[in-house]
PDB file of N, CA and C in Angstrom:
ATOM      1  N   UNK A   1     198.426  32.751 194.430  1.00  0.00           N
ATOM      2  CA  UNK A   1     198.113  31.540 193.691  1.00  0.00           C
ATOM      3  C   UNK A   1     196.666  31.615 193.223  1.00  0.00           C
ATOM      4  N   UNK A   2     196.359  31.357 191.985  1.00  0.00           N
ATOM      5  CA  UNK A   2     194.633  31.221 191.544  1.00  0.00           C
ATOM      6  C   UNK A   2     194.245  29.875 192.102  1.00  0.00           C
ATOM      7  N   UNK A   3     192.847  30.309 192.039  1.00  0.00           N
ATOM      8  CA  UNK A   3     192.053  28.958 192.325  1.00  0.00           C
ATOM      9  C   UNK A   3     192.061  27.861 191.729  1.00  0.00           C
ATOM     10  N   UNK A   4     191.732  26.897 191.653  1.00  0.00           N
ATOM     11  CA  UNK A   4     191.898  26.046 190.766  1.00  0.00           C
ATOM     12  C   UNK A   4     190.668  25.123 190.210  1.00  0.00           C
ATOM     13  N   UNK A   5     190.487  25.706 188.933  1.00  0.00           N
ATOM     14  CA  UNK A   5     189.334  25.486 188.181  1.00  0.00           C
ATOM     15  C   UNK A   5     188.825  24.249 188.211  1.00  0.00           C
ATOM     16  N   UNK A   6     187.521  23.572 188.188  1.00  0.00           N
ATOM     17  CA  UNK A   6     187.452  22.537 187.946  1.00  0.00           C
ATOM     18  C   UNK A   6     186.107  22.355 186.633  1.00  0.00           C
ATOM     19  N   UNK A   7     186.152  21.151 185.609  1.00  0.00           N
ATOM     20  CA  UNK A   7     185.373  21.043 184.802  1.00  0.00           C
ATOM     21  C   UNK A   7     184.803  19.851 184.839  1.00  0.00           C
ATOM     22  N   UNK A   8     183.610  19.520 184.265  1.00  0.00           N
ATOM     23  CA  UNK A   8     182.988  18.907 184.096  1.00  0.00           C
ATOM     24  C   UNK A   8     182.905  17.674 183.982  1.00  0.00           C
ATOM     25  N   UNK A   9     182.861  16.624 183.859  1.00  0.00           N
ATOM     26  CA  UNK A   9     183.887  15.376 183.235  1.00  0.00           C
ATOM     27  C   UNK A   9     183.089  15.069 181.611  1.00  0.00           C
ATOM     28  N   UNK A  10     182.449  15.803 181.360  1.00  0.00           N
ATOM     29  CA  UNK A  10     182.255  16.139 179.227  1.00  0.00           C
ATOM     30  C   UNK A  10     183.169  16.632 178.765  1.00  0.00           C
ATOM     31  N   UNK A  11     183.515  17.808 179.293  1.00  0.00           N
ATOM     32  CA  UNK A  11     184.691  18.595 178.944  1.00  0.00           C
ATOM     33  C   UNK A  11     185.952  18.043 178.887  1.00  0.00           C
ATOM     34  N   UNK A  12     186.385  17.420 180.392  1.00  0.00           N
ATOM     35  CA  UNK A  12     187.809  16.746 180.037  1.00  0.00           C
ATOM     36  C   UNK A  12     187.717  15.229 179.691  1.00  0.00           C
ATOM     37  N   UNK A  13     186.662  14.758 179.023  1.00  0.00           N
ATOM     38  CA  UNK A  13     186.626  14.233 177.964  1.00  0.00           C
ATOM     39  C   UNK A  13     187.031  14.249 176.518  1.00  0.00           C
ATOM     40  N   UNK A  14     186.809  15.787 176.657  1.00  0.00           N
ATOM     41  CA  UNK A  14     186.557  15.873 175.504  1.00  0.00           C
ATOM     42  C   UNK A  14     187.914  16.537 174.736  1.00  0.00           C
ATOM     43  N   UNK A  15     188.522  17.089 175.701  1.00  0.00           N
ATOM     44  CA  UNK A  15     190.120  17.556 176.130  1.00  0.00           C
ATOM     45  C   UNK A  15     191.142  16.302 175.967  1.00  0.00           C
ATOM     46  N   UNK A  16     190.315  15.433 176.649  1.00  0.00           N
ATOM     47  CA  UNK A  16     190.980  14.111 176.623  1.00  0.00           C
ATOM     48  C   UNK A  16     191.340  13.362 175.199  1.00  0.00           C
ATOM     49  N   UNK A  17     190.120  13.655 174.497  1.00  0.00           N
ATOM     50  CA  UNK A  17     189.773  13.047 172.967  1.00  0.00           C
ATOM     51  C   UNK A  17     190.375  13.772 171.881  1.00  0.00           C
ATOM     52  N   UNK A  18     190.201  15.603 172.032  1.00  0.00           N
ATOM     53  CA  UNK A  18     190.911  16.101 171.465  1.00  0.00           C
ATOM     54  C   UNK A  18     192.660  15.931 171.134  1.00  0.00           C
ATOM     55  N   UNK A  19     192.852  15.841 172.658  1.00  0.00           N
ATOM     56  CA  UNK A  19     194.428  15.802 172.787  1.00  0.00           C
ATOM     57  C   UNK A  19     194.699  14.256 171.961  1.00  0.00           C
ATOM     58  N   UNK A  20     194.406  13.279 172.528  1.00  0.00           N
ATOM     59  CA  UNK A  20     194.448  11.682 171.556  1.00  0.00           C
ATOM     60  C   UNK A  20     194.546  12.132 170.037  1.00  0.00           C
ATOM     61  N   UNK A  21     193.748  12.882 169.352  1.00  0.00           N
ATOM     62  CA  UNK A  21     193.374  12.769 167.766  1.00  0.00           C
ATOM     63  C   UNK A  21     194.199  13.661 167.383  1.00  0.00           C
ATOM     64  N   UNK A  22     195.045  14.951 168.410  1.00  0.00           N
ATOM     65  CA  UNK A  22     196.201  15.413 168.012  1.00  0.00           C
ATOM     66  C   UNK A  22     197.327  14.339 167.697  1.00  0.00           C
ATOM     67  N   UNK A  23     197.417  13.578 168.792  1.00  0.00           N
ATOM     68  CA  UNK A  23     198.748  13.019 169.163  1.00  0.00           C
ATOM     69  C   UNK A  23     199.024  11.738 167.973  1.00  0.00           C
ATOM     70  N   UNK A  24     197.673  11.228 167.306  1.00  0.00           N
ATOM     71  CA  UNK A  24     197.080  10.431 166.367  1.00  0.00           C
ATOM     72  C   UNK A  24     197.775  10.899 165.193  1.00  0.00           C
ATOM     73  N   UNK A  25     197.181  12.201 164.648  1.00  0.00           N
ATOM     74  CA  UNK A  25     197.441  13.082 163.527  1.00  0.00           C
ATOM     75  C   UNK A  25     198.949  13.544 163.405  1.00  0.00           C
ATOM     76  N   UNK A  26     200.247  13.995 164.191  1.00  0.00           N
ATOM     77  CA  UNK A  26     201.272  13.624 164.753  1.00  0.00           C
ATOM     78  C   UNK A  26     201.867  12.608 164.189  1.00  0.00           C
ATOM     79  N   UNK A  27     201.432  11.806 165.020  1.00  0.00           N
ATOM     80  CA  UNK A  27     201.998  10.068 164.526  1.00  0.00           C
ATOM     81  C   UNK A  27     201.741  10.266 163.216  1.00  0.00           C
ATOM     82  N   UNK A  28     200.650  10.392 162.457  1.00  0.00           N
ATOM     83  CA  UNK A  28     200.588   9.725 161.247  1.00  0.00           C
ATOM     84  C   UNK A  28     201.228  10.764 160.120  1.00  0.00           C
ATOM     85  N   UNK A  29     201.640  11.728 160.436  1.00  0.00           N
ATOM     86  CA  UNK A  29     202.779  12.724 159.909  1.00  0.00           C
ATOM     87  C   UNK A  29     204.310  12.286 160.116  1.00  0.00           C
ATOM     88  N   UNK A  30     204.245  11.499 161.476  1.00  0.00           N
ATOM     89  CA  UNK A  30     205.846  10.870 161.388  1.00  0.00           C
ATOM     90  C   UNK A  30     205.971  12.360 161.975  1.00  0.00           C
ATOM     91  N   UNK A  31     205.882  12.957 162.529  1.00  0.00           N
ATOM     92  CA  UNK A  31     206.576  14.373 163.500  1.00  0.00           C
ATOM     93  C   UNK A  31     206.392  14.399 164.820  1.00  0.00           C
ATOM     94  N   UNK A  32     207.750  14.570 165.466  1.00  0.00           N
ATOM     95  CA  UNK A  32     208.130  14.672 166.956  1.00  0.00           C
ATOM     96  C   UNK A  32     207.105  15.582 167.222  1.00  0.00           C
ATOM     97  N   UNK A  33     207.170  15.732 168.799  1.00  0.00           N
ATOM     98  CA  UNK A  33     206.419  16.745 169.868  1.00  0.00           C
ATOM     99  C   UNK A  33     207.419  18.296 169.443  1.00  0.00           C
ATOM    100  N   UNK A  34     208.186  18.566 169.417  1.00  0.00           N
ATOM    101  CA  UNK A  34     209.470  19.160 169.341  1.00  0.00           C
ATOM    102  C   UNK A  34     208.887  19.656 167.962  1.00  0.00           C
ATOM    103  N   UNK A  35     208.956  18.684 166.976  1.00  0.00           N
ATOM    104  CA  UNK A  35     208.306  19.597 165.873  1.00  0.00           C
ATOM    105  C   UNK A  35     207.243  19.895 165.726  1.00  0.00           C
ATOM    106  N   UNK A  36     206.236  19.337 166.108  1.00  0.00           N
ATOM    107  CA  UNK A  36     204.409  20.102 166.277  1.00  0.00           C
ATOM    108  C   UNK A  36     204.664  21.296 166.947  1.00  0.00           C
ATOM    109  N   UNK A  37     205.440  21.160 168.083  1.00  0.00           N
ATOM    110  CA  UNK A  37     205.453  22.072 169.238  1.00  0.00           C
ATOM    111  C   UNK A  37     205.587  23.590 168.738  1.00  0.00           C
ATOM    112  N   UNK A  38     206.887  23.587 167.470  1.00  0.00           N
ATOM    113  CA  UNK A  38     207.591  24.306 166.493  1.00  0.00           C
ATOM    114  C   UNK A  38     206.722  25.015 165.721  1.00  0.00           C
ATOM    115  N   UNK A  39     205.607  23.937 165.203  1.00  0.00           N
ATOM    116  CA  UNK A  39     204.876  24.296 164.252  1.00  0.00           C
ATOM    117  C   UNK A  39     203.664  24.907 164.602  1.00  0.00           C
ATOM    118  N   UNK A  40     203.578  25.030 165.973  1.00  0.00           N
ATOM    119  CA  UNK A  40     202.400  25.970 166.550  1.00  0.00           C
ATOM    120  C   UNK A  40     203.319  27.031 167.328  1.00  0.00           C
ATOM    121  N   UNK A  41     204.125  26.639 167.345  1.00  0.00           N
ATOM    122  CA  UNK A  41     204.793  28.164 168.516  1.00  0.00           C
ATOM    123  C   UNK A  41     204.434  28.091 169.532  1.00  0.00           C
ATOM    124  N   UNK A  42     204.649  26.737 170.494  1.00  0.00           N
ATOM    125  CA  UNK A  42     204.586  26.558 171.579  1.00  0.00           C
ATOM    126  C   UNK A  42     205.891  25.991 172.123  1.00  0.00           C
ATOM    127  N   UNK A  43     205.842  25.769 173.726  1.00  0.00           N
ATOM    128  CA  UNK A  43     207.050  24.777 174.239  1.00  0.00           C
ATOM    129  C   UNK A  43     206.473  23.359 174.263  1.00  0.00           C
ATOM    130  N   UNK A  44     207.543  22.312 173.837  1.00  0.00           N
ATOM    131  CA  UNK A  44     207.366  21.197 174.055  1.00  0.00           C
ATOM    132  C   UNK A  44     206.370  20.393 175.274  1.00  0.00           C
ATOM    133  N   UNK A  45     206.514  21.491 176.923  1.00  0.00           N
ATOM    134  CA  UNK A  45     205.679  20.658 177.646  1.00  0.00           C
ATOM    135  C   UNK A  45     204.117  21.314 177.317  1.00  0.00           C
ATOM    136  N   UNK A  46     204.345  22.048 176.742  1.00  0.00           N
ATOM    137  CA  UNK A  46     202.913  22.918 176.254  1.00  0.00           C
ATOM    138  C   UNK A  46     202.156  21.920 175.410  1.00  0.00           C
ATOM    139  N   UNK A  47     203.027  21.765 174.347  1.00  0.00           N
ATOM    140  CA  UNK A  47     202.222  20.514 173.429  1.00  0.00           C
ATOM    141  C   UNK A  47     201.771  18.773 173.737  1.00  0.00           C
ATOM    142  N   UNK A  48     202.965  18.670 175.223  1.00  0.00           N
ATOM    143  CA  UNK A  48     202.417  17.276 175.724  1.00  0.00           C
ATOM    144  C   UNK A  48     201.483  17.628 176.859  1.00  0.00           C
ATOM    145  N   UNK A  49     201.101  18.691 177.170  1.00  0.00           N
ATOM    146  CA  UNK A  49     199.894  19.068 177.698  1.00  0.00           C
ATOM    147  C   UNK A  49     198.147  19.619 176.946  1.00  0.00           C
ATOM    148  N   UNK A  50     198.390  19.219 175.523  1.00  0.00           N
ATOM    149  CA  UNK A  50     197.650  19.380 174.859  1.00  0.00           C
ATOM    150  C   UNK A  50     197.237  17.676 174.204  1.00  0.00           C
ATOM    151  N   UNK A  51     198.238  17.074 174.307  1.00  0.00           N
ATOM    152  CA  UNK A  51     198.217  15.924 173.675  1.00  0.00           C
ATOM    153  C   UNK A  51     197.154  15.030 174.798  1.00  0.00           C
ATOM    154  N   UNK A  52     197.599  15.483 176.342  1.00  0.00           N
ATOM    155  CA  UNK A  52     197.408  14.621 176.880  1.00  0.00           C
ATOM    156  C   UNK A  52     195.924  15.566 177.790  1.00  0.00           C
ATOM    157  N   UNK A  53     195.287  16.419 176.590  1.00  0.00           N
ATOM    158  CA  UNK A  53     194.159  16.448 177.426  1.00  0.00           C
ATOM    159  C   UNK A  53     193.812  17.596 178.227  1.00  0.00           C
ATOM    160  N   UNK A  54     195.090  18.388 179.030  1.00  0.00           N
ATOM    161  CA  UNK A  54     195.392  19.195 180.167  1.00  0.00           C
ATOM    162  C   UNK A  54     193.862  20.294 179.659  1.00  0.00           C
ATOM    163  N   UNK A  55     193.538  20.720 180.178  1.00  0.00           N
ATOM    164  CA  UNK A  55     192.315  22.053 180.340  1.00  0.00           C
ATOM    165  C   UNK A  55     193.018  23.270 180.472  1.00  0.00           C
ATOM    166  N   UNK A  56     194.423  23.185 180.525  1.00  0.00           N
ATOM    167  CA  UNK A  56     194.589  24.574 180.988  1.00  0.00           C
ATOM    168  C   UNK A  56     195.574  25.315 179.981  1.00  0.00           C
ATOM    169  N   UNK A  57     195.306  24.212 178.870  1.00  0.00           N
ATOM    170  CA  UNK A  57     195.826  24.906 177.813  1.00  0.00           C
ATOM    171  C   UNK A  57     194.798  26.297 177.059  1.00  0.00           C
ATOM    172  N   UNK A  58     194.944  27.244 176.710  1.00  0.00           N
ATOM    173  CA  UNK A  58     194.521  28.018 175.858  1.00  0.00           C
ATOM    174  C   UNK A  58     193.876  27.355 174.505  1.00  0.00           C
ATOM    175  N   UNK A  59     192.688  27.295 174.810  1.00  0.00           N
ATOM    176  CA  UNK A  59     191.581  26.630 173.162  1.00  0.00           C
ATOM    177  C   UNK A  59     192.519  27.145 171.827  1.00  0.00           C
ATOM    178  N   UNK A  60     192.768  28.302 172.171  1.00  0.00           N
ATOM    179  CA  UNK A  60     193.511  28.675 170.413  1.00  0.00           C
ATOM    180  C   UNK A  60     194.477  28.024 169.939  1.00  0.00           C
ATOM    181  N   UNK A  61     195.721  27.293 170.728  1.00  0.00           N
ATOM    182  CA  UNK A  61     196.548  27.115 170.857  1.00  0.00           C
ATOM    183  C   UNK A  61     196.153  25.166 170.577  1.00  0.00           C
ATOM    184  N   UNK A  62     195.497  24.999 171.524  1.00  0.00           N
ATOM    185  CA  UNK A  62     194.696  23.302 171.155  1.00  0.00           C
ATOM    186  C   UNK A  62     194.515  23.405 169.569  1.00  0.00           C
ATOM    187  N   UNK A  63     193.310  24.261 169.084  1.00  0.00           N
ATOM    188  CA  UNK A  63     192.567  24.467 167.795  1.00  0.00           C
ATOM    189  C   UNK A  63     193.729  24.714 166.984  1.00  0.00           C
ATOM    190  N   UNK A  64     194.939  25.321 167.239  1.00  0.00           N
ATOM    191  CA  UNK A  64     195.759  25.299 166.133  1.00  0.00           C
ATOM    192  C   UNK A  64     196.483  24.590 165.493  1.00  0.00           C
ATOM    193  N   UNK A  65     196.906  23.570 167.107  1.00  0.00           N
ATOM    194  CA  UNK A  65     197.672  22.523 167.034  1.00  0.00           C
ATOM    195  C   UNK A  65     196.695  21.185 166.009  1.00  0.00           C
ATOM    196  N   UNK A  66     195.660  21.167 166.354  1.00  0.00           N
ATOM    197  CA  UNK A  66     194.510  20.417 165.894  1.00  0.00           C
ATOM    198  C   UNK A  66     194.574  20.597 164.362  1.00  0.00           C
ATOM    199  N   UNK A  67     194.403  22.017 164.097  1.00  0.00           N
ATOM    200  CA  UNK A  67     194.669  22.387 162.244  1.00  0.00           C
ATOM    201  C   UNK A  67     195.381  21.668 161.456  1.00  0.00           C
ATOM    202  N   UNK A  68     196.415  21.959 162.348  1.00  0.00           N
ATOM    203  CA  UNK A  68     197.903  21.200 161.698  1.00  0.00           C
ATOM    204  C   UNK A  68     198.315  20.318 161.554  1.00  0.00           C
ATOM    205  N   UNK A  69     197.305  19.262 162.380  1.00  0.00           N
ATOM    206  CA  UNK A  69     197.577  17.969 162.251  1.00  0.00           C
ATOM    207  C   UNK A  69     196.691  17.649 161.225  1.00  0.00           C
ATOM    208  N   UNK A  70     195.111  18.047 161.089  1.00  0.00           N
ATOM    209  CA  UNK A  70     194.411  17.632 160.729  1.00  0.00           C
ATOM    210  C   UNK A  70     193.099  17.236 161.092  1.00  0.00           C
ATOM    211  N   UNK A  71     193.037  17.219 162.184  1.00  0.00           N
ATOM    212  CA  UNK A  71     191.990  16.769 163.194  1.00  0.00           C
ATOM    213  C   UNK A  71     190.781  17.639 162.987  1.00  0.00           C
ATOM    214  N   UNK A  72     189.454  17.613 162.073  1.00  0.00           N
ATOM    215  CA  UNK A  72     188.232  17.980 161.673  1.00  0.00           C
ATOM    216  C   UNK A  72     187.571  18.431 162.592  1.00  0.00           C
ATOM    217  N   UNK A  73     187.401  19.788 162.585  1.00  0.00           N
ATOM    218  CA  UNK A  73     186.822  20.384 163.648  1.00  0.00           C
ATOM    219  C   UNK A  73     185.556  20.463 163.082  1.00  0.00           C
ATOM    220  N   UNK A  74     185.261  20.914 162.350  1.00  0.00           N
ATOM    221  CA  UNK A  74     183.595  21.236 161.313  1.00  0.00           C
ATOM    222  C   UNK A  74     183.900  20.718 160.005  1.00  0.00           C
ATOM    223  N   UNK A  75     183.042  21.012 159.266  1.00  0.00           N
ATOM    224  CA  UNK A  75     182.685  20.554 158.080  1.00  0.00           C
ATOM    225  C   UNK A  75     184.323  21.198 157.236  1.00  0.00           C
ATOM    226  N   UNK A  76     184.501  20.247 156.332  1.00  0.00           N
ATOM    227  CA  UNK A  76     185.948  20.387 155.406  1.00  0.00           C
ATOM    228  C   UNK A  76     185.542  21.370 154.302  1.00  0.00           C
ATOM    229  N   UNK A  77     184.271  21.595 153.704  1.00  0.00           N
ATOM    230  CA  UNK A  77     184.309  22.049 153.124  1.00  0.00           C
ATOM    231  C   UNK A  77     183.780  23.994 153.502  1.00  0.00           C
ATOM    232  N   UNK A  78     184.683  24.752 152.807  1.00  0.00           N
ATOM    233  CA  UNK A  78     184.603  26.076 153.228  1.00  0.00           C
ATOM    234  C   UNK A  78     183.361  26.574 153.222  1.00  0.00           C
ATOM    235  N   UNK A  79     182.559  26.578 152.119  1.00  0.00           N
ATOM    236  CA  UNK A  79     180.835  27.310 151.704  1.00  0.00           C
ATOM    237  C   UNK A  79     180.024  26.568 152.806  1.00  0.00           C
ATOM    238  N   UNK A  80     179.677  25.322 153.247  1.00  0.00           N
ATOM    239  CA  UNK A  80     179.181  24.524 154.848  1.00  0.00           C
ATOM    240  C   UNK A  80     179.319  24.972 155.595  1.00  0.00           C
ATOM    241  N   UNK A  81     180.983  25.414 155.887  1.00  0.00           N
ATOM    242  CA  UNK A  81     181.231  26.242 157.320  1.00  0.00           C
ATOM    243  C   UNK A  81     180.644  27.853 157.105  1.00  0.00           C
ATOM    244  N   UNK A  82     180.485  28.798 155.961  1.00  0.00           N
ATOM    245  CA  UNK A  82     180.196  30.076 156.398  1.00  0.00           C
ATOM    246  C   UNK A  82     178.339  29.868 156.032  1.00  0.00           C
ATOM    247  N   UNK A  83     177.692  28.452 155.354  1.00  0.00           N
ATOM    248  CA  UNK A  83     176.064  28.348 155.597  1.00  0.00           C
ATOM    249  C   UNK A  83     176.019  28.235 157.223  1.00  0.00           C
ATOM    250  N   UNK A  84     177.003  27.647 157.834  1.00  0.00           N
ATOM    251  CA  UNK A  84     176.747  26.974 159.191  1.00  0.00           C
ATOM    252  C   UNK A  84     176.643  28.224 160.378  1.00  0.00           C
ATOM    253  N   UNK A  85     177.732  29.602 160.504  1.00  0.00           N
ATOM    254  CA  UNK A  85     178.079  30.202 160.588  1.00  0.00           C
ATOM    255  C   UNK A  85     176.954  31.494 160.349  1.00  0.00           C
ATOM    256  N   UNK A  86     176.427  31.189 159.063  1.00  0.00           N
ATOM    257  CA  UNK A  86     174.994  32.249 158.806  1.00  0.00           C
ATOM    258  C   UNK A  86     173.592  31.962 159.621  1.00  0.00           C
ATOM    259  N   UNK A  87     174.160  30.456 159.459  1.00  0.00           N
ATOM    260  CA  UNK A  87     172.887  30.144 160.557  1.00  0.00           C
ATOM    261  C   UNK A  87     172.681  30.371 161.637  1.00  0.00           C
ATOM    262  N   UNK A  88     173.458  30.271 162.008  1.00  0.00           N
ATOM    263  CA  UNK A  88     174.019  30.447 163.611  1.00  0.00           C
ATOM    264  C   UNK A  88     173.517  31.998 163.855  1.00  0.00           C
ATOM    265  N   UNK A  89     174.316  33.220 162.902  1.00  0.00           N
ATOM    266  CA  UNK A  89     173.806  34.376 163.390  1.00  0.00           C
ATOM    267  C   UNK A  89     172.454  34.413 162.900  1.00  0.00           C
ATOM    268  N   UNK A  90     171.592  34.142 162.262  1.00  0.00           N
ATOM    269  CA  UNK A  90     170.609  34.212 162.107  1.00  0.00           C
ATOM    270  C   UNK A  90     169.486  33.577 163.145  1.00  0.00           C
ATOM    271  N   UNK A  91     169.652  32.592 164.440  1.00  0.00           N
ATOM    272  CA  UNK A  91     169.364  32.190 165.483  1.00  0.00           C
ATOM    273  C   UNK A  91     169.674  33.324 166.466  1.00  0.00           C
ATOM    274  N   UNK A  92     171.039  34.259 166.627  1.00  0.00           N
ATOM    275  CA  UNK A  92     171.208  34.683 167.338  1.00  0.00           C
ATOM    276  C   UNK A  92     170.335  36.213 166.882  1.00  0.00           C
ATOM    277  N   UNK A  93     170.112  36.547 165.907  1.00  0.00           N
ATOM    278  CA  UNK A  93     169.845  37.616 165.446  1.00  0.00           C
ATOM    279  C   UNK A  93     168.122  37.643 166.186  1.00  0.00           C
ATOM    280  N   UNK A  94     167.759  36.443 166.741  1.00  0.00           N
ATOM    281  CA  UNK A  94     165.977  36.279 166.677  1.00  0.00           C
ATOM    282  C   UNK A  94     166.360  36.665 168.326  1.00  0.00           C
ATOM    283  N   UNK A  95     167.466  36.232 169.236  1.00  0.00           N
ATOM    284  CA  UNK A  95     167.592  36.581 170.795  1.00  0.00           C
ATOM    285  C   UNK A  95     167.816  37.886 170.686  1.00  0.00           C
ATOM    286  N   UNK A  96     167.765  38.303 172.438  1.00  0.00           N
ATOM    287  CA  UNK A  96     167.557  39.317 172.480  1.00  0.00           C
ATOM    288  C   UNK A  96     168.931  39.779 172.673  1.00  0.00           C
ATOM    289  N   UNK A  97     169.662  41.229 172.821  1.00  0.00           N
ATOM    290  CA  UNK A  97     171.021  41.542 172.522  1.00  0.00           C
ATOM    291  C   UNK A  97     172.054  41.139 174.129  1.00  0.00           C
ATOM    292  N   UNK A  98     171.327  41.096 175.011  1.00  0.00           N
ATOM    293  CA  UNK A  98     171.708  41.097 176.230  1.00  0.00           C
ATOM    294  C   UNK A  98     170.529  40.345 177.199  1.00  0.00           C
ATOM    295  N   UNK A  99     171.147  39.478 177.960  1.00  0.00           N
ATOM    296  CA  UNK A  99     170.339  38.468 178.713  1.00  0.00           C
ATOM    297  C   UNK A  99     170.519  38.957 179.702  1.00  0.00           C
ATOM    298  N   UNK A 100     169.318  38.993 180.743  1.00  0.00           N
ATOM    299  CA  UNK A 100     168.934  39.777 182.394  1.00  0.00           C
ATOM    300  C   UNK A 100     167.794  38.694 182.797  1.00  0.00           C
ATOM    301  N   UNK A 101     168.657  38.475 184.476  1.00  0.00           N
ATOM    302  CA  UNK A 101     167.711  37.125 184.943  1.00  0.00           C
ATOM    303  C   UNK A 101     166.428  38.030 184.831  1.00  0.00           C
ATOM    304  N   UNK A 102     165.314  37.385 185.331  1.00  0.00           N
ATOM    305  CA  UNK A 102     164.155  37.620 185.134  1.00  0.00           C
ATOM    306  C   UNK A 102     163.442  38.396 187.039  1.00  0.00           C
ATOM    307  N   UNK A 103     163.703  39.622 186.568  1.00  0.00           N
ATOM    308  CA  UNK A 103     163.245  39.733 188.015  1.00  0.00           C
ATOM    309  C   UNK A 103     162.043  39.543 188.906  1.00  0.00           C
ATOM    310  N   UNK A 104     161.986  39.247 190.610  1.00  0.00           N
ATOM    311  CA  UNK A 104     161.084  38.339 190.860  1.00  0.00           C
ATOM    312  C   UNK A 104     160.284  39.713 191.295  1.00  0.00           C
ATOM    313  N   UNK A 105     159.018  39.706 190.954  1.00  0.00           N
ATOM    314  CA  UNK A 105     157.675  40.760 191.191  1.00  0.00           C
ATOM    315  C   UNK A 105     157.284  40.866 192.337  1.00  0.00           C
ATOM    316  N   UNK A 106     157.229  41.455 193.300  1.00  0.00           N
ATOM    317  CA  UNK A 106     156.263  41.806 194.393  1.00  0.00           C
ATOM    318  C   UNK A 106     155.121  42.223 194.569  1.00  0.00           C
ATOM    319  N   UNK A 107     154.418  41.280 194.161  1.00  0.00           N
ATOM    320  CA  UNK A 107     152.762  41.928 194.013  1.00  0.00           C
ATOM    321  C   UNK A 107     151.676  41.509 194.896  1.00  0.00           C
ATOM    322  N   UNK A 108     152.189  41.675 196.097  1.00  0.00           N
ATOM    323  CA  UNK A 108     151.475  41.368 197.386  1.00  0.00           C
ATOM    324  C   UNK A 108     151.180  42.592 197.659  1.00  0.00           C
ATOM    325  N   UNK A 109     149.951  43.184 197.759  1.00  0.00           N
ATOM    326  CA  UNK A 109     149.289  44.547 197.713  1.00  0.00           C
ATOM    327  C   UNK A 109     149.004  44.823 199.324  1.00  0.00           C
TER     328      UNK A 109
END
């Protein structure tokens, strides 16, 4: 048996909020669980475990379901998301390639 993870309470908040604005987007399509479920290529309790928040769904699988409904992950427009995206590597491009705690010196002579 694995351990059993625990998160934050931001996170399954936010799991929490996600899953709601699926289940929102859904409704306002007029489409069953059965058919979202369909339309991501999942099982039905898969998708009422996404609806309702669960953490132990797979992010890709949330994010896809999310697509499809509609639910705005970033900016709508495409050229925003790859400025946003440039920026981003361009922050990462200034760190260094690999992070190492900082080791502690012994300089007691």
């Amino acid at each position: 048996m694995s351990p059993v993870r625990t998160y934050s309470p931001l996170t399954r908040e936010a799991a929490r909020l996600l899953g709601s604005r699926i289940r929102l987007g859904r409704k306002e399509r007029r489409w069953t669980i059965p058919e979202l479920a369909d339309r991501v290529g999942v099982s039905e309790a898969t998708m009422r475990k996404i609806e309702h928040g669960d953490t132990s769904v797979r992010l890709g699988v949330a994010l896809e379901a999310a697509a499809l409904v509609g639910v705005p992950l970033f900016d709508p427009d495409p050229s925003r998301r790859a400025l946003e995206q440039r920026r981003v590597e361009d922050r990462l491009a200034l760190l260094p390639q690999s992070v190492r705690k900082p080791r502690k010196v012994n300089d007691e002579f």
